[in-house]
C-alpha atoms as a PDB file:
ATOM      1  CA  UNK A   1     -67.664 -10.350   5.024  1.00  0.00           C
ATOM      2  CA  UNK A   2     -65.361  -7.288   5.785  1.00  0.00           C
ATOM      3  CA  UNK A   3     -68.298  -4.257   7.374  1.00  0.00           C
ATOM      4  CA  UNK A   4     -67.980  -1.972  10.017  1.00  0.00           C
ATOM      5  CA  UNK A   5     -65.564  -0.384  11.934  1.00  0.00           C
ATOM      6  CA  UNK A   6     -61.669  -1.782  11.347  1.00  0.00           C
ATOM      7  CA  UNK A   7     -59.953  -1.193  13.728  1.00  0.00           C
ATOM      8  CA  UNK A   8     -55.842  -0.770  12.947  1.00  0.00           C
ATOM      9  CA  UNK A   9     -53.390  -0.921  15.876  1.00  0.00           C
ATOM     10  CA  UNK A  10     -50.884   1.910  16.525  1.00  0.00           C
ATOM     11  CA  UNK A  11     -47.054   0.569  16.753  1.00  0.00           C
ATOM     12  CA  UNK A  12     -46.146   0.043  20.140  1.00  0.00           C
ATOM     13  CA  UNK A  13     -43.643  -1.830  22.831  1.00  0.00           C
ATOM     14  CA  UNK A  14     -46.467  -1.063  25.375  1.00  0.00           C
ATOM     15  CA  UNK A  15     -47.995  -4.459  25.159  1.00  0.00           C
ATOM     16  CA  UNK A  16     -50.473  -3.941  28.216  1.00  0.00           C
ATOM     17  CA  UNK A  17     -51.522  -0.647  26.819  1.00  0.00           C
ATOM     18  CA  UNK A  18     -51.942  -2.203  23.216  1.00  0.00           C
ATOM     19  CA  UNK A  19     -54.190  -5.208  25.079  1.00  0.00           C
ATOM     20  CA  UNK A  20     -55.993  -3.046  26.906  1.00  0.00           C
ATOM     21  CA  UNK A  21     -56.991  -0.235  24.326  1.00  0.00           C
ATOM     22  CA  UNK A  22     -57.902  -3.247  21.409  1.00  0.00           C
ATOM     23  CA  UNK A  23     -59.743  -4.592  23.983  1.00  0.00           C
ATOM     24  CA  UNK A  24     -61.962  -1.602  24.553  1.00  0.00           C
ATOM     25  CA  UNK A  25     -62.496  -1.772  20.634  1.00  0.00           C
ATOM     26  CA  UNK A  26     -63.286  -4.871  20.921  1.00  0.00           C
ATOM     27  CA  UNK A  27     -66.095  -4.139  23.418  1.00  0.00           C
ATOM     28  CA  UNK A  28     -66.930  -0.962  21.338  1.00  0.00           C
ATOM     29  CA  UNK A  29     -68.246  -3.206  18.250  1.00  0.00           C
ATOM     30  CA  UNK A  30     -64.971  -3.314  16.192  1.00  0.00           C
ATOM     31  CA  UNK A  31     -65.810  -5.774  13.721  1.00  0.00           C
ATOM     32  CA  UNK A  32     -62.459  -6.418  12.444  1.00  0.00           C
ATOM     33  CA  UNK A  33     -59.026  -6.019  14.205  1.00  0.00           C
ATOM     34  CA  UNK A  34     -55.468  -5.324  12.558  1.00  0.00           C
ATOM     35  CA  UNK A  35     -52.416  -6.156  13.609  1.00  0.00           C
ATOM     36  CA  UNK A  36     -49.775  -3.521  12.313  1.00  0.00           C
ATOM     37  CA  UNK A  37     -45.951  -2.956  13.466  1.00  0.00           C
ATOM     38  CA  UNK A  38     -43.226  -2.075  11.197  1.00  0.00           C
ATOM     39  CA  UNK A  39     -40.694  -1.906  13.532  1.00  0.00           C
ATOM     40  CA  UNK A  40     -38.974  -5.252  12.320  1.00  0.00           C
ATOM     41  CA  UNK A  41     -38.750  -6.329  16.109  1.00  0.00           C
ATOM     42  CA  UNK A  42     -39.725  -9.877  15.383  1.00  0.00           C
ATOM     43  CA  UNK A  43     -40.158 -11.498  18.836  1.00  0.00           C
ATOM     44  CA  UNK A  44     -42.610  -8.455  20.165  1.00  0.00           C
ATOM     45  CA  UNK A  45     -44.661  -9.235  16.814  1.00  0.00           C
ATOM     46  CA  UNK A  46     -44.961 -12.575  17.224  1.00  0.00           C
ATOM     47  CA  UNK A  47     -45.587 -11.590  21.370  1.00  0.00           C
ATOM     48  CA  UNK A  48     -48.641  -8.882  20.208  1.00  0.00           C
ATOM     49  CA  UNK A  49     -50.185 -10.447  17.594  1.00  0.00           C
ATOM     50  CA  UNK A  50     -50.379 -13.762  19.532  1.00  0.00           C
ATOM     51  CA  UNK A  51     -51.742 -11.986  22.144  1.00  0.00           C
ATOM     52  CA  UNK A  52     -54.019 -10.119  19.942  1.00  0.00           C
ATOM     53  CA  UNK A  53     -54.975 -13.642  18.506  1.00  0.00           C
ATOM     54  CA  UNK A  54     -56.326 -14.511  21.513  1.00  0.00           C
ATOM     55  CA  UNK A  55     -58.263 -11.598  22.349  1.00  0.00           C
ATOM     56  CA  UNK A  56     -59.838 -11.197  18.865  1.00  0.00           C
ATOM     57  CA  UNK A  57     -60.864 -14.857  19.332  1.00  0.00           C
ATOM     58  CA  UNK A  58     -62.255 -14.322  22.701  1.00  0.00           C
ATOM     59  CA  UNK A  59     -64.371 -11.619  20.985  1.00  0.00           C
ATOM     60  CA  UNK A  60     -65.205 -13.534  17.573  1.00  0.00           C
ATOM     61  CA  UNK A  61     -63.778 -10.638  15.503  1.00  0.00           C
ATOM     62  CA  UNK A  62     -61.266 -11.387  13.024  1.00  0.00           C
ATOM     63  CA  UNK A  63     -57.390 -11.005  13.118  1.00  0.00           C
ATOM     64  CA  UNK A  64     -56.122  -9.141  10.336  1.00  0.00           C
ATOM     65  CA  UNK A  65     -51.912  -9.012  10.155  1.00  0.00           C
ATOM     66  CA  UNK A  66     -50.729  -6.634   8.164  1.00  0.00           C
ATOM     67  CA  UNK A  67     -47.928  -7.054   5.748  1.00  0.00           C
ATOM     68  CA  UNK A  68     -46.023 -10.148   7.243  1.00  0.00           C
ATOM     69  CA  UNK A  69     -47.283 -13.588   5.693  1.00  0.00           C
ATOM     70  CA  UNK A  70     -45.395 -15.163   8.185  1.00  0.00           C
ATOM     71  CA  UNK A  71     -46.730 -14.231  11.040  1.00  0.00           C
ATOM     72  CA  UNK A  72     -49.855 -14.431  10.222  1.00  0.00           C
ATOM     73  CA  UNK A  73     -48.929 -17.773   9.533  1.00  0.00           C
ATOM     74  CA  UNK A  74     -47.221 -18.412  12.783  1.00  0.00           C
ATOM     75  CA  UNK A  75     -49.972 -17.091  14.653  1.00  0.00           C
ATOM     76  CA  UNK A  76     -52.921 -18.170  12.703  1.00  0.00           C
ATOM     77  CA  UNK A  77     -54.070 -14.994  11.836  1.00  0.00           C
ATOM     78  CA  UNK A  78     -57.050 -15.058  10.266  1.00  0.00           C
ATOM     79  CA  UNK A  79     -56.728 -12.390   7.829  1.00  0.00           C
ATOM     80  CA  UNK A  80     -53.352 -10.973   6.171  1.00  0.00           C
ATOM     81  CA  UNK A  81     -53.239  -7.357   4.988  1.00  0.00           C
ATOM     82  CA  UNK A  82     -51.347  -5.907   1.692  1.00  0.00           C
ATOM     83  CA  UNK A  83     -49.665  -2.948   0.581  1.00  0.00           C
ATOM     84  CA  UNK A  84     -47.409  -2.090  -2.387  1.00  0.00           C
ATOM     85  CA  UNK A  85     -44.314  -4.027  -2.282  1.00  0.00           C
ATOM     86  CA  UNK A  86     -45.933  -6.564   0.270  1.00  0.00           C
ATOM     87  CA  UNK A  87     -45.400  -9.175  -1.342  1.00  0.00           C
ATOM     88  CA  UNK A  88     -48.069 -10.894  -4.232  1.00  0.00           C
ATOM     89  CA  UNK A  89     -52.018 -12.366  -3.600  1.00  0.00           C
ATOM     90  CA  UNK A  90     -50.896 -15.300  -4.965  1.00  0.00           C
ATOM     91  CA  UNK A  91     -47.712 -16.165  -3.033  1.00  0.00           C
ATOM     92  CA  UNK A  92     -49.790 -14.975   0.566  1.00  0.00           C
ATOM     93  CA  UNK A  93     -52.697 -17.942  -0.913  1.00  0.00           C
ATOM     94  CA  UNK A  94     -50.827 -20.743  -1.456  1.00  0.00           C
ATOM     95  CA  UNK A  95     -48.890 -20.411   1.895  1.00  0.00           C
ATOM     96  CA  UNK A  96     -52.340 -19.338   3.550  1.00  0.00           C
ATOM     97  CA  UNK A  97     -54.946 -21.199   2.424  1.00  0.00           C
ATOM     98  CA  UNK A  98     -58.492 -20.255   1.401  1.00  0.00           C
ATOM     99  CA  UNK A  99     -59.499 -19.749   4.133  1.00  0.00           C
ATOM    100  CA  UNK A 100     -57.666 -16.910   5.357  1.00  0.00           C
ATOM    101  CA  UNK A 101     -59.024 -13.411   4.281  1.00  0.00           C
ATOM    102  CA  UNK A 102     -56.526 -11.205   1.634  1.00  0.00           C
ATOM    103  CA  UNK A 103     -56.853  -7.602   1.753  1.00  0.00           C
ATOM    104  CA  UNK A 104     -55.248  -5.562  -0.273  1.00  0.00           C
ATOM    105  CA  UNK A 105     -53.895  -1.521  -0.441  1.00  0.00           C
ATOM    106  CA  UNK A 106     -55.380  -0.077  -3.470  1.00  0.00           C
ATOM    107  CA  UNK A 107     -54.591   3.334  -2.873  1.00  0.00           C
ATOM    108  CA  UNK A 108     -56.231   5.910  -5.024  1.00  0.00           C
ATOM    109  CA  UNK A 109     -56.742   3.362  -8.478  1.00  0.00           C
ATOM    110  CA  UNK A 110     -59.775   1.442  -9.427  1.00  0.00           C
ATOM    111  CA  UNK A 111     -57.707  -0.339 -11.930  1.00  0.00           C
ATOM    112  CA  UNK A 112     -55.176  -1.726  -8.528  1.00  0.00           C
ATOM    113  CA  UNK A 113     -58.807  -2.864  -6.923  1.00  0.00           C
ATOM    114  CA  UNK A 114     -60.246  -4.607 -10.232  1.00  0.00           C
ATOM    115  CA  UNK A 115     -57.040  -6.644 -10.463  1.00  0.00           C
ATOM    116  CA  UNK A 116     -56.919  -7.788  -6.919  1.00  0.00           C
ATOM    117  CA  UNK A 117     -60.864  -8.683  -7.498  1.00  0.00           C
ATOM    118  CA  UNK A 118     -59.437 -10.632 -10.291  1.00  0.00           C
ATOM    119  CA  UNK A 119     -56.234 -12.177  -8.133  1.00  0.00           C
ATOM    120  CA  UNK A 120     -59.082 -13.400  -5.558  1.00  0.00           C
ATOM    121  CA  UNK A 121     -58.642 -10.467  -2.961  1.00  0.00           C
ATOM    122  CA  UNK A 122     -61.242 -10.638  -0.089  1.00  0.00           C
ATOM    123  CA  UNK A 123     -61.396  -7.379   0.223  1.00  0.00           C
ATOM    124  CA  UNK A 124     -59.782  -4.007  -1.041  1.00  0.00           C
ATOM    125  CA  UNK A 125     -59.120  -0.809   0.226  1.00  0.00           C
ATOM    126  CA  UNK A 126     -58.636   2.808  -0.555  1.00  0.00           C
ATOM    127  CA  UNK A 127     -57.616   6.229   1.178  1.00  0.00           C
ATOM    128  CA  UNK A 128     -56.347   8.379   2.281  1.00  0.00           C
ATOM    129  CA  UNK A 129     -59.668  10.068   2.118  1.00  0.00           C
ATOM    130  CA  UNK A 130     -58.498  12.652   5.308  1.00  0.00           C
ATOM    131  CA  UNK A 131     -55.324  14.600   6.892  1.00  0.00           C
ATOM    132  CA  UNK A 132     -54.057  11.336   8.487  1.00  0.00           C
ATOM    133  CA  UNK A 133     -51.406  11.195  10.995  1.00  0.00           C
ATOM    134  CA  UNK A 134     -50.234   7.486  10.190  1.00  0.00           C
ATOM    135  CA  UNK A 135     -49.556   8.569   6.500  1.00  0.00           C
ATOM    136  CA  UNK A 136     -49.901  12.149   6.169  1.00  0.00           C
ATOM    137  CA  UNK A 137     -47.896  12.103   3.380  1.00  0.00           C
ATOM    138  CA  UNK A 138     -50.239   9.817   1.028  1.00  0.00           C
ATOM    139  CA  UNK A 139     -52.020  11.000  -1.989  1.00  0.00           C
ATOM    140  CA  UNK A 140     -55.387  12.058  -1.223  1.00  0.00           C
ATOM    141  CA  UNK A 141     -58.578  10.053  -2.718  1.00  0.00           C
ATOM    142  CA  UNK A 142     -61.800  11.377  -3.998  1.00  0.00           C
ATOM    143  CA  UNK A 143     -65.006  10.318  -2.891  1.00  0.00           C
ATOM    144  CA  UNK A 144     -65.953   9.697  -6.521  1.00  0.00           C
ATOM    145  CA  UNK A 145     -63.323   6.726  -6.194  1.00  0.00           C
ATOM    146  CA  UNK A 146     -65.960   5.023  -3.766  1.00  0.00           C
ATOM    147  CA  UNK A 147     -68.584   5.762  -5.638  1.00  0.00           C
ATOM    148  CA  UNK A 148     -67.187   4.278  -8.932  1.00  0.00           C
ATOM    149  CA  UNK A 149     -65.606   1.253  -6.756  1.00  0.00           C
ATOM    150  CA  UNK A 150     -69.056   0.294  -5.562  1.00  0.00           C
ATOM    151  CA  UNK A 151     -70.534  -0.268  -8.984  1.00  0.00           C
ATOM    152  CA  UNK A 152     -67.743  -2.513 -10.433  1.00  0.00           C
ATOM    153  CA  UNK A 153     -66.045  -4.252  -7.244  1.00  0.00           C
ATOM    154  CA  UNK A 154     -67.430  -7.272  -5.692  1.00  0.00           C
ATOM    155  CA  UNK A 155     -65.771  -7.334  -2.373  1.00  0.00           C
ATOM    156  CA  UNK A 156     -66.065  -5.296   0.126  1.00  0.00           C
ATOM    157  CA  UNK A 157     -64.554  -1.695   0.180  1.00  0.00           C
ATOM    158  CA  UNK A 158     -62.668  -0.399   3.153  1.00  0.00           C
ATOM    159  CA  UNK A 159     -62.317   3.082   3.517  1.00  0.00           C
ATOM    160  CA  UNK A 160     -59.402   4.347   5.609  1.00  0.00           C
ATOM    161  CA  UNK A 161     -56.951   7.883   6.110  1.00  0.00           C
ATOM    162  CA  UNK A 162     -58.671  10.142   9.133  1.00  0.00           C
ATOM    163  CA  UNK A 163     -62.126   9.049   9.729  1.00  0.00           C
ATOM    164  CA  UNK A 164     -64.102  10.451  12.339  1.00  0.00           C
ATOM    165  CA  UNK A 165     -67.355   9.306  13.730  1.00  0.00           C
ATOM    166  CA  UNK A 166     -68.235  13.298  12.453  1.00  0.00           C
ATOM    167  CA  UNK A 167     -66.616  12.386   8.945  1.00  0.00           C
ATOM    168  CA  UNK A 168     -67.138   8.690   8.237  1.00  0.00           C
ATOM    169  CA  UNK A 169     -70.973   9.145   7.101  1.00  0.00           C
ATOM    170  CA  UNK A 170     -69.730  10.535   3.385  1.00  0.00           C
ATOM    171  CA  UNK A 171     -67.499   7.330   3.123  1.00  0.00           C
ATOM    172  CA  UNK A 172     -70.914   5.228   3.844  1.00  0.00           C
ATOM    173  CA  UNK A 173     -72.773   7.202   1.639  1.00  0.00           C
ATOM    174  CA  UNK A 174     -70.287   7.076  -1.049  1.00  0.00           C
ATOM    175  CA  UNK A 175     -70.091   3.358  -0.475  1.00  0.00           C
ATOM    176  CA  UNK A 176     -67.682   2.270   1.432  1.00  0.00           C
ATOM    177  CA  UNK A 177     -68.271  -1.042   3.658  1.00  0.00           C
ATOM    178  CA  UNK A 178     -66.359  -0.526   6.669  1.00  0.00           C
ATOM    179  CA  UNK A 179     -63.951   2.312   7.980  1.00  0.00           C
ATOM    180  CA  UNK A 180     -60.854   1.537   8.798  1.00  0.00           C
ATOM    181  CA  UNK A 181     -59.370   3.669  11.772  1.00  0.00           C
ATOM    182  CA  UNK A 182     -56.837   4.342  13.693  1.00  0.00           C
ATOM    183  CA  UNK A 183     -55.745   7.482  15.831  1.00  0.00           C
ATOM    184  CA  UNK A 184     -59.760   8.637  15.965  1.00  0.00           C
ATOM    185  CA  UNK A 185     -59.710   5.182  17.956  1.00  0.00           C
ATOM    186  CA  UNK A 186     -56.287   4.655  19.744  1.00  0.00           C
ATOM    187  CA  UNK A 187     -55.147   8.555  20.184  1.00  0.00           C
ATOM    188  CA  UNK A 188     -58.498   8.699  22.387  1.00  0.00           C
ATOM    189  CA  UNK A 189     -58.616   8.327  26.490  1.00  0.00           C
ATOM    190  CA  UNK A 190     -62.288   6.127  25.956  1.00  0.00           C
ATOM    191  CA  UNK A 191     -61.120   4.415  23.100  1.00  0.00           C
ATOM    192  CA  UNK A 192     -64.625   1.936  23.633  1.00  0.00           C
ATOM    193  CA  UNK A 193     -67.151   5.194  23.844  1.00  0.00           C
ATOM    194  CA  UNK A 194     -65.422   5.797  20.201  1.00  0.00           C
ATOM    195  CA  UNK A 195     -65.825   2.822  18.911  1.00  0.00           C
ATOM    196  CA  UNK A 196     -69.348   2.889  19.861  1.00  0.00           C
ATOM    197  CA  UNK A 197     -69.944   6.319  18.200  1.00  0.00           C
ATOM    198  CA  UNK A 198     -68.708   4.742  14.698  1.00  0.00           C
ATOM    199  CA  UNK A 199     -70.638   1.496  15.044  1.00  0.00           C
ATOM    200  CA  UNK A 200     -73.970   3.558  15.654  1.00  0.00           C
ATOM    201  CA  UNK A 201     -73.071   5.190  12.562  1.00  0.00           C
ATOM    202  CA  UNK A 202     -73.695   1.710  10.645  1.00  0.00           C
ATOM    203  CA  UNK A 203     -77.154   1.051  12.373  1.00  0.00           C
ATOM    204  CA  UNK A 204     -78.042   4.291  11.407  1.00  0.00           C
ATOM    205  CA  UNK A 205     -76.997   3.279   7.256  1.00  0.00           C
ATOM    206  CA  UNK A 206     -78.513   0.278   7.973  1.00  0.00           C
ATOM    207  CA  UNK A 207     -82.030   1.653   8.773  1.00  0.00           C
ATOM    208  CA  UNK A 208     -81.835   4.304   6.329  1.00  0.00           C
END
């Protein structure tokens, strides 16, 4: 099951840096860890998200790839994330296995999320709900979105597009199952005191 804070990787050739800050996620409480590089530089992928492999296994938290079946495959990844134009659910399964975790981009539309309920997704997701510098350009969602996703999808909901430890309590509220996050947690000097701030935001939900 898909909760907590996701934690999404900023594209980098720093490798050391990238190891060192997912690692202070990692101690932080991230619950879920993806791998994302669109830079089309296929031997540092396969160098990172092996790497990352091995850290994320050190920690028991998930490896999520995004986009690239085939490295998730080559690495065995134990998630693969998609987007529009990704490539389809059903392709990424056969070639993956069951066992493997789909996620899937579902933007602003309920109707994308039902049908990748119905195509077996493990998980969906939706955003941006915030000014996001990843994709500042990307349609904003309403709250309402979670609120109606919660009563009809099965899965769990990510949340992602600028959350803040100050801002991610709405996205709870509104339903959302994890947060997923990426320049609140990698733009940050104590990238694990971060992490930390969003996980005590889930105790807190959970005792409510």
């Amino acid at each position: 099951m898909i909760s907590g804070l996701y934690a999404i990787t900023r594209e980098t050739d720093d490798t050391p840096k990238l190891l060192m800050q997912v690692e202070a996620a990692l101690r932080g409480g991230a619950t879920v860890l993806q791998y994302r590089d669109k830079s089309g530089d296929v031997a540092r992928q396969h160098e990172q998200a092996s790497e990352l492999r091995a850290l994320c296994r050190a920690y028991a938290v998930p490896l999520v790839v995004n986009d690239h079946l085939r490295l998730a495959d080559l690495v065995g990844a134990d998630g693969l994330h998609l987007g529009r134009g990704d490539g389809s659910l059903r392709e990424a399964r056969l070639v993956l296995g069951h066992d493997v975790m789909i996620g899937v981009s579902c933007y602003q539309s309920l109707e994308l999320a039902l049908s990748a309920q119905d195509a077996g997704a493990d998980y969906v997701a939706f955003g941006r709900f915030f000014s996001s510098t990843t994709k500042p350009d990307a349609q904003q969602a309403p709250l309402s979105l979670l609120v109606a996703a919660s009563r009809r999808i099965h899965r769990p909901i990510v949340a992602i597009g600028g959350i803040t430890p100050e801002n991610a309590s709405a996205l709870l509220d509104a339903g959302a199952d994890a947060v997923a996050v990426v320049g609140a947690l990698f733009d940050e000097v104590d990238t694990e005191s971060v992490a930390r701030q969003f996980v005590d935001l889930f105790v807190e939900e959970t005792e409510d």
